[in-house]
N, C-alpha and C. Protein backbone atom coordinates (compact mmCIF):
# COMPACT_ATOMS: atom_id res chain seq x y z
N UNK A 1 0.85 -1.18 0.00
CA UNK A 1 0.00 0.00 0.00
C UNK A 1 0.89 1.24 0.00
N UNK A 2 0.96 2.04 -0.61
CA UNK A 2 1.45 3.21 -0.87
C UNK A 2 1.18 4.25 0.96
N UNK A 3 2.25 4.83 1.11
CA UNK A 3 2.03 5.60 2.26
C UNK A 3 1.10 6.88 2.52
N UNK A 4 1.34 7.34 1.04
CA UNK A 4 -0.09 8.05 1.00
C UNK A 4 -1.38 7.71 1.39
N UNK A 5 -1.65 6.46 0.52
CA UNK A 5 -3.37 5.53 0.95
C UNK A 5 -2.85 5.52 2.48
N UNK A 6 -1.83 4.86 3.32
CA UNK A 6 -1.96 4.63 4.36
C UNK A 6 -2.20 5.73 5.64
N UNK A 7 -1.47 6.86 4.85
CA UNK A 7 -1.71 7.98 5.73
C UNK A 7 -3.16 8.32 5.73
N UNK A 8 -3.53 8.71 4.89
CA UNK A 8 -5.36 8.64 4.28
C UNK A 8 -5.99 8.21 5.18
N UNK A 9 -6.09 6.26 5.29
CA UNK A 9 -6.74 5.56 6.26
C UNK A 9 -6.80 6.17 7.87
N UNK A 10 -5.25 6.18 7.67
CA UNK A 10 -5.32 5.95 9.33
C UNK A 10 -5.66 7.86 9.82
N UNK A 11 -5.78 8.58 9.17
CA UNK A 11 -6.55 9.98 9.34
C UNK A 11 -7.79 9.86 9.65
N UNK A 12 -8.33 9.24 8.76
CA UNK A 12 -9.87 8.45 8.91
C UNK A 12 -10.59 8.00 10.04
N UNK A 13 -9.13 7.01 10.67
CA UNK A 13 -9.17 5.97 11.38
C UNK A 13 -9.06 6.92 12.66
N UNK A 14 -8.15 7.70 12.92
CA UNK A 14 -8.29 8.08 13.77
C UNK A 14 -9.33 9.50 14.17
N UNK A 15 -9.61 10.07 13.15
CA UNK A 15 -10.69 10.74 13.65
C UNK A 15 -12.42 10.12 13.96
N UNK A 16 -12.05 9.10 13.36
CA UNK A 16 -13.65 7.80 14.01
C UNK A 16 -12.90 7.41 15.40
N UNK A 17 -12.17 7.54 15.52
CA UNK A 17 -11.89 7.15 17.24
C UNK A 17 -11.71 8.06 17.92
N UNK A 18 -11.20 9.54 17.42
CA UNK A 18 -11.21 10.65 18.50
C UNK A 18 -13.06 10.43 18.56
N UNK A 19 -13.84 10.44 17.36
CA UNK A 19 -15.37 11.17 17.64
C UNK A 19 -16.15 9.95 18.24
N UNK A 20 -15.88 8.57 19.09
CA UNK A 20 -15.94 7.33 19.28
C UNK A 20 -15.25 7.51 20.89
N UNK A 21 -14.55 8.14 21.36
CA UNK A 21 -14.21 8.48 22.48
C UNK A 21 -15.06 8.97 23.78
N UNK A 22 -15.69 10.07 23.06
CA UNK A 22 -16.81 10.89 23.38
C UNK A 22 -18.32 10.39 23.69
N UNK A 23 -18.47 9.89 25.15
CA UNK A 23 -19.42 9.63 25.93
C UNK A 23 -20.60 9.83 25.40
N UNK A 24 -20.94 10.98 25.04
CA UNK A 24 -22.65 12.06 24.33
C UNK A 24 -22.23 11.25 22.84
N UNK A 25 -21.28 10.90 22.30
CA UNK A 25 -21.50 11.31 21.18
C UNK A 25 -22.30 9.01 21.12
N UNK A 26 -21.42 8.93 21.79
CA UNK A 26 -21.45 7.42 21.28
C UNK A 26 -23.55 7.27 21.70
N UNK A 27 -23.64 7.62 22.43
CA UNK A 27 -24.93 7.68 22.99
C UNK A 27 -25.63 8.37 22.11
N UNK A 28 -25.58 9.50 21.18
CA UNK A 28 -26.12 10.04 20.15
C UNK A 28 -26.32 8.85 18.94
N UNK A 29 -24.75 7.78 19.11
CA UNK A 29 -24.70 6.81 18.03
C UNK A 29 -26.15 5.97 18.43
N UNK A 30 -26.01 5.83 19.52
CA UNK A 30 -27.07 4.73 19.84
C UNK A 30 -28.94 5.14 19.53
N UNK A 31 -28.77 6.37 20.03
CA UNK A 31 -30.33 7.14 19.65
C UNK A 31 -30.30 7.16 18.31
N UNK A 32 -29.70 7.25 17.03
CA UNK A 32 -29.50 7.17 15.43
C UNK A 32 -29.31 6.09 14.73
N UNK A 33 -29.47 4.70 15.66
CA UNK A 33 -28.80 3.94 14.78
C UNK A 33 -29.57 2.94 13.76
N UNK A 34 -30.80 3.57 14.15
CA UNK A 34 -31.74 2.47 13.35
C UNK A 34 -33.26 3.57 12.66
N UNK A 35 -32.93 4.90 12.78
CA UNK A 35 -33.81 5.77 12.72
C UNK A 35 -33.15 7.27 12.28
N UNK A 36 -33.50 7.90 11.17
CA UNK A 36 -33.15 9.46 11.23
C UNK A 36 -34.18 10.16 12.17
N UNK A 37 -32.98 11.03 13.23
CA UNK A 37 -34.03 12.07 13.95
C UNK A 37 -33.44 12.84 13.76
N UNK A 38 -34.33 14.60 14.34
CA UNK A 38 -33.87 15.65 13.90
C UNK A 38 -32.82 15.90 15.36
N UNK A 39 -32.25 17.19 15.09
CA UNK A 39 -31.22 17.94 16.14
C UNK A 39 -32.00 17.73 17.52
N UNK A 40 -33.16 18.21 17.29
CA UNK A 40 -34.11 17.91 18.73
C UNK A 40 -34.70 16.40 18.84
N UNK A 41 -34.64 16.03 18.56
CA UNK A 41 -35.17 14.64 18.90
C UNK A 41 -33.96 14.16 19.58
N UNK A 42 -33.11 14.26 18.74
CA UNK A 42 -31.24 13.65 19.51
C UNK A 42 -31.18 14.27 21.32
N UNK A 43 -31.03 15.55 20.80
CA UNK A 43 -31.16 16.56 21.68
C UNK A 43 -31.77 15.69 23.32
N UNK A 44 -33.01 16.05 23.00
CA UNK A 44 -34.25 15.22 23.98
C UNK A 44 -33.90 13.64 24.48
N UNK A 45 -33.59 12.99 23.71
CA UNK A 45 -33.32 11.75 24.05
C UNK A 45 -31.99 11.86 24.79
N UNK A 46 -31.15 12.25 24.34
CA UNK A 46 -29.65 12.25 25.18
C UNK A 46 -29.78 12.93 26.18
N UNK A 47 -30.64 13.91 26.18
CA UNK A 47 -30.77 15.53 27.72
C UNK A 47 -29.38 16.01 27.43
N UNK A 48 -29.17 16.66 26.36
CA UNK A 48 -28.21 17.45 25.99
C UNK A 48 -28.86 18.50 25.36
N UNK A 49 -28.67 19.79 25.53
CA UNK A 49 -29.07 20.79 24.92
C UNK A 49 -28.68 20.60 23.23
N UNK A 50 -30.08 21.39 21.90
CA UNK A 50 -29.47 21.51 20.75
C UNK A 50 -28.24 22.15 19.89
N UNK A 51 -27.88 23.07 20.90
CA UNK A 51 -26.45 23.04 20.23
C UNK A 51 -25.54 22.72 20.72
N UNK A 52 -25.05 22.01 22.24
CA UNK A 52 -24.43 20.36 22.18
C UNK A 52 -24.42 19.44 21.24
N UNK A 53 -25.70 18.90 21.06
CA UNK A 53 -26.15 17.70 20.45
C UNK A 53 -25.46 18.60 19.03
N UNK A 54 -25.94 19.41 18.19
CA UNK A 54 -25.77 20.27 16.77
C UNK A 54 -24.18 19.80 17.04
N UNK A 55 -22.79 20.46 17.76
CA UNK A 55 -21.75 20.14 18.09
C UNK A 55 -21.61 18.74 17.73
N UNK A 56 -21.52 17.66 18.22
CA UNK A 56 -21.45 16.41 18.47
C UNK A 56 -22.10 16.00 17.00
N UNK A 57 -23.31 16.23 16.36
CA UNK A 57 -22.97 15.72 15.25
C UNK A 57 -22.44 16.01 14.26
N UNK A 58 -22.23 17.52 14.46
CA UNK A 58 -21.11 17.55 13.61
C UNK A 58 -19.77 17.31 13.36
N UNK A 59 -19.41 16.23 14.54
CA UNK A 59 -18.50 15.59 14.69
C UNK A 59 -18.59 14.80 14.40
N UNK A 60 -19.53 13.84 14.15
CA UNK A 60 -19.07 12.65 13.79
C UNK A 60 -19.89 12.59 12.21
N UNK A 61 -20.50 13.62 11.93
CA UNK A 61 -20.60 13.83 10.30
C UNK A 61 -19.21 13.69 9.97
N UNK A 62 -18.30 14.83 10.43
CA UNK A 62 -16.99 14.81 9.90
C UNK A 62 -16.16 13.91 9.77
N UNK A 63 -16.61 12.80 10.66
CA UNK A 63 -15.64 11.63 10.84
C UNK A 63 -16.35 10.46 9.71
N UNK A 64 -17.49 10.81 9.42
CA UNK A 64 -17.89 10.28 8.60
C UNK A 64 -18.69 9.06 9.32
N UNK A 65 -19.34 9.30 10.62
CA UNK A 65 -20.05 7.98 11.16
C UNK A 65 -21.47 8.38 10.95
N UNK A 66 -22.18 9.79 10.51
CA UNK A 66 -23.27 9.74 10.34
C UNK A 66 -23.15 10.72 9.29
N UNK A 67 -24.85 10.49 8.76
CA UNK A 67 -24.90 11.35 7.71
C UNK A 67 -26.34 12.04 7.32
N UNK A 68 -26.25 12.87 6.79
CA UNK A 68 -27.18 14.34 7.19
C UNK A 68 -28.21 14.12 6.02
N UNK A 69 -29.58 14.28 6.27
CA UNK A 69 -29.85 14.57 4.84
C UNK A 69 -31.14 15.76 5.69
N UNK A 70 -32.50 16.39 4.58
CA UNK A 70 -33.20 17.24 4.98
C UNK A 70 -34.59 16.92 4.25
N UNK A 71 -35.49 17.01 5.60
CA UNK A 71 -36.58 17.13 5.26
C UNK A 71 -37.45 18.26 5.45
N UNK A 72 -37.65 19.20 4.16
CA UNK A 72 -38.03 20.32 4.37
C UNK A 72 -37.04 21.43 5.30
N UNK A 73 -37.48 21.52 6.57
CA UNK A 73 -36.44 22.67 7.30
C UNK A 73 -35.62 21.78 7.89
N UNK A 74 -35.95 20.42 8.64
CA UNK A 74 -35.28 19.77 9.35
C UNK A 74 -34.14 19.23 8.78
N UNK A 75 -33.45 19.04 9.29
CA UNK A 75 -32.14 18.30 9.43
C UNK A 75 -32.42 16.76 10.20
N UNK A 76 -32.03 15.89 9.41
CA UNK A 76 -32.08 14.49 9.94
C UNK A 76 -30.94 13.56 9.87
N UNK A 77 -30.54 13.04 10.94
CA UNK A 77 -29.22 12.51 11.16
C UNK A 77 -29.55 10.75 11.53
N UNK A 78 -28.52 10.01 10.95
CA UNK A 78 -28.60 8.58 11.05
C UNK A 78 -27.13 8.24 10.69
N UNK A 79 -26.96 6.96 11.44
CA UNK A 79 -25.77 6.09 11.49
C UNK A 79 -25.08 5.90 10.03
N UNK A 80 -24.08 5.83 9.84
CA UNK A 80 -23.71 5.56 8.33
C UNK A 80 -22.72 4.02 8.54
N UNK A 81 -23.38 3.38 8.13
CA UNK A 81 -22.25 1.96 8.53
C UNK A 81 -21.22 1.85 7.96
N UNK A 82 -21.42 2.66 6.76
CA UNK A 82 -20.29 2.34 6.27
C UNK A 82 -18.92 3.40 6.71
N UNK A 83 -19.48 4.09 7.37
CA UNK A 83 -18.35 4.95 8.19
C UNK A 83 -17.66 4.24 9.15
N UNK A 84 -18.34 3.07 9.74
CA UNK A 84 -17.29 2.23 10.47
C UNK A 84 -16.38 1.37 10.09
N UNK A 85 -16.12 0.82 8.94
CA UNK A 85 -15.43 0.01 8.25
C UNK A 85 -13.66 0.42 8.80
N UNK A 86 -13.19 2.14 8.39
CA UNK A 86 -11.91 1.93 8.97
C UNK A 86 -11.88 1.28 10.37
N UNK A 87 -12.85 1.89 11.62
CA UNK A 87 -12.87 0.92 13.06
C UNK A 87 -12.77 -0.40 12.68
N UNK A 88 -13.76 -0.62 12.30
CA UNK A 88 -14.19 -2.47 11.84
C UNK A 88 -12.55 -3.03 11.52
N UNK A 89 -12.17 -2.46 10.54
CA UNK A 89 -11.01 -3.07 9.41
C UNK A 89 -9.99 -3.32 10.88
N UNK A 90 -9.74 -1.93 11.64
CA UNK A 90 -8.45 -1.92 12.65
C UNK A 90 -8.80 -2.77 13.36
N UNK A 91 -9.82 -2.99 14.14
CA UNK A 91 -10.29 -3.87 15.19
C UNK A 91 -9.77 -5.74 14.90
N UNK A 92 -10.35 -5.98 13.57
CA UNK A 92 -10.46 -7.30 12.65
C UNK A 92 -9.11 -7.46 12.77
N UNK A 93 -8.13 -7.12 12.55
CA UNK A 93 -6.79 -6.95 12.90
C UNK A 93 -6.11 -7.84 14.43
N UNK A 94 -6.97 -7.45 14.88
CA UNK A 94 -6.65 -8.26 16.29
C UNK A 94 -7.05 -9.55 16.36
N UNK A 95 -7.82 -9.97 15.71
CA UNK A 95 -8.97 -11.32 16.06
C UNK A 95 -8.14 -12.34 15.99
N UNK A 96 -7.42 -12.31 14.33
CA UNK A 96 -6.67 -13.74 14.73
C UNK A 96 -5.69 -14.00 15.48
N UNK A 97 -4.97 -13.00 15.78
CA UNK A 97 -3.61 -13.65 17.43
C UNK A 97 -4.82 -13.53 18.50
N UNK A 98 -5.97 -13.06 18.70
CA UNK A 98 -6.53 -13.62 20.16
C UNK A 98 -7.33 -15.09 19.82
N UNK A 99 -7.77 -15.23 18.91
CA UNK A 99 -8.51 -16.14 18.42
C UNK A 99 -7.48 -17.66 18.70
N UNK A 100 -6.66 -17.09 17.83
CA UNK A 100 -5.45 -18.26 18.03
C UNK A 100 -4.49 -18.70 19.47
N UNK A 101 -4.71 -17.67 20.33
CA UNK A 101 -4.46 -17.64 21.70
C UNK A 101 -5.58 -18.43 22.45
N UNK A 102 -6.55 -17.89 22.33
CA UNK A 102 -7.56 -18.26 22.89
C UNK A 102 -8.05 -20.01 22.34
N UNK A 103 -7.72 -20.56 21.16
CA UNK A 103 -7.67 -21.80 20.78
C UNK A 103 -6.67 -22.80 21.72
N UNK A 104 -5.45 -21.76 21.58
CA UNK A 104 -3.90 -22.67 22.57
C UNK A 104 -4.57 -22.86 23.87
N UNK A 105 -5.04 -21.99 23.99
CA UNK A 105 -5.08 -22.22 26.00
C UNK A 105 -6.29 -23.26 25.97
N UNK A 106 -7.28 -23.15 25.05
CA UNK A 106 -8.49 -24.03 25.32
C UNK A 106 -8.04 -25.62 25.20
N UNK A 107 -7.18 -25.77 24.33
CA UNK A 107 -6.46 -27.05 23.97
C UNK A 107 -5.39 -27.53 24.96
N UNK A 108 -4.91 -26.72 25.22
CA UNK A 108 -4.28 -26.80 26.26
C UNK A 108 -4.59 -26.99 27.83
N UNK A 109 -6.20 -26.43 27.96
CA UNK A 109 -6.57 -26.90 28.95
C UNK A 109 -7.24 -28.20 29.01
N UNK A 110 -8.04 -28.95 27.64
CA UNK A 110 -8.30 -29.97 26.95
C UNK A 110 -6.88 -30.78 27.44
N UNK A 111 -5.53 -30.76 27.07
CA UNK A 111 -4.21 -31.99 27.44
C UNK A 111 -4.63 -31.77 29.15
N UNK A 112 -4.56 -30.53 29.91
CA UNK A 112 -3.92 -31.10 30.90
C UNK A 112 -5.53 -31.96 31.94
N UNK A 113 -6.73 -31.53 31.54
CA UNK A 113 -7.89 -32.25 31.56
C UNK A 113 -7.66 -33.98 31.75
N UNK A 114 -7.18 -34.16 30.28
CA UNK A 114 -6.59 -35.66 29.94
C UNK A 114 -5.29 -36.39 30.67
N UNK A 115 -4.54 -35.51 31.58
CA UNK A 115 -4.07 -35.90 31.94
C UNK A 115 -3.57 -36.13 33.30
């Protein structure tokens, strides 16, 4: 991979984890994730004032975990899945040395079982 693409990613990558850090925001993730609501609906559900909540998604618009569209005056915000893929991709990264750890010791507790 060229260091460019890699720099790219991991810019990506890490601004979905600075805006993934953030307590309100992840909880904003959770009130959006299966529904567009407006600034106030977010707002209301989290008990964060609207321009908190306005703040916060525009953070993670930027990070690219949600995405905006408009109905009439409103503004409506929902999860973008595919904004998680750099998380997803970094995370997936780990699975097989724990996976494969987690196989040794099970087998391993399997010999000394048997013996």
């Amino acid at each position: 991979m060229h260091q460019l693409a890699v720099d790219a990613a991991d810019g990506g990558l890490d601004q979905s984890l600075r805006a993934l850090a953030d307590g309100n925001r992840r909880a904003i993730l959770g009130v959006i994730r299966t529904s567009a609501k407006s600034v106030g609906e977010v707002a209301d559900d989290v008990g964060l004032s609207q321009q908190a909540t306005s703040h916060h998604l525009r953070v993670l618009r930027t990070a690219g975990l949600v995405t905006e569209s408009r109905a009439g005056a409103r503004h409506l915000f929902v999860v973008n899945d595919d904004g998680f893929a750099a998380v997803r991709s970094y995370l997936d990264e780990f699975w097989p040395e724990k996976l494969a750890a987690l196989r040794t010791a099970v087998e391993s507790r399997g010999s000394l079982a048997d013996g």
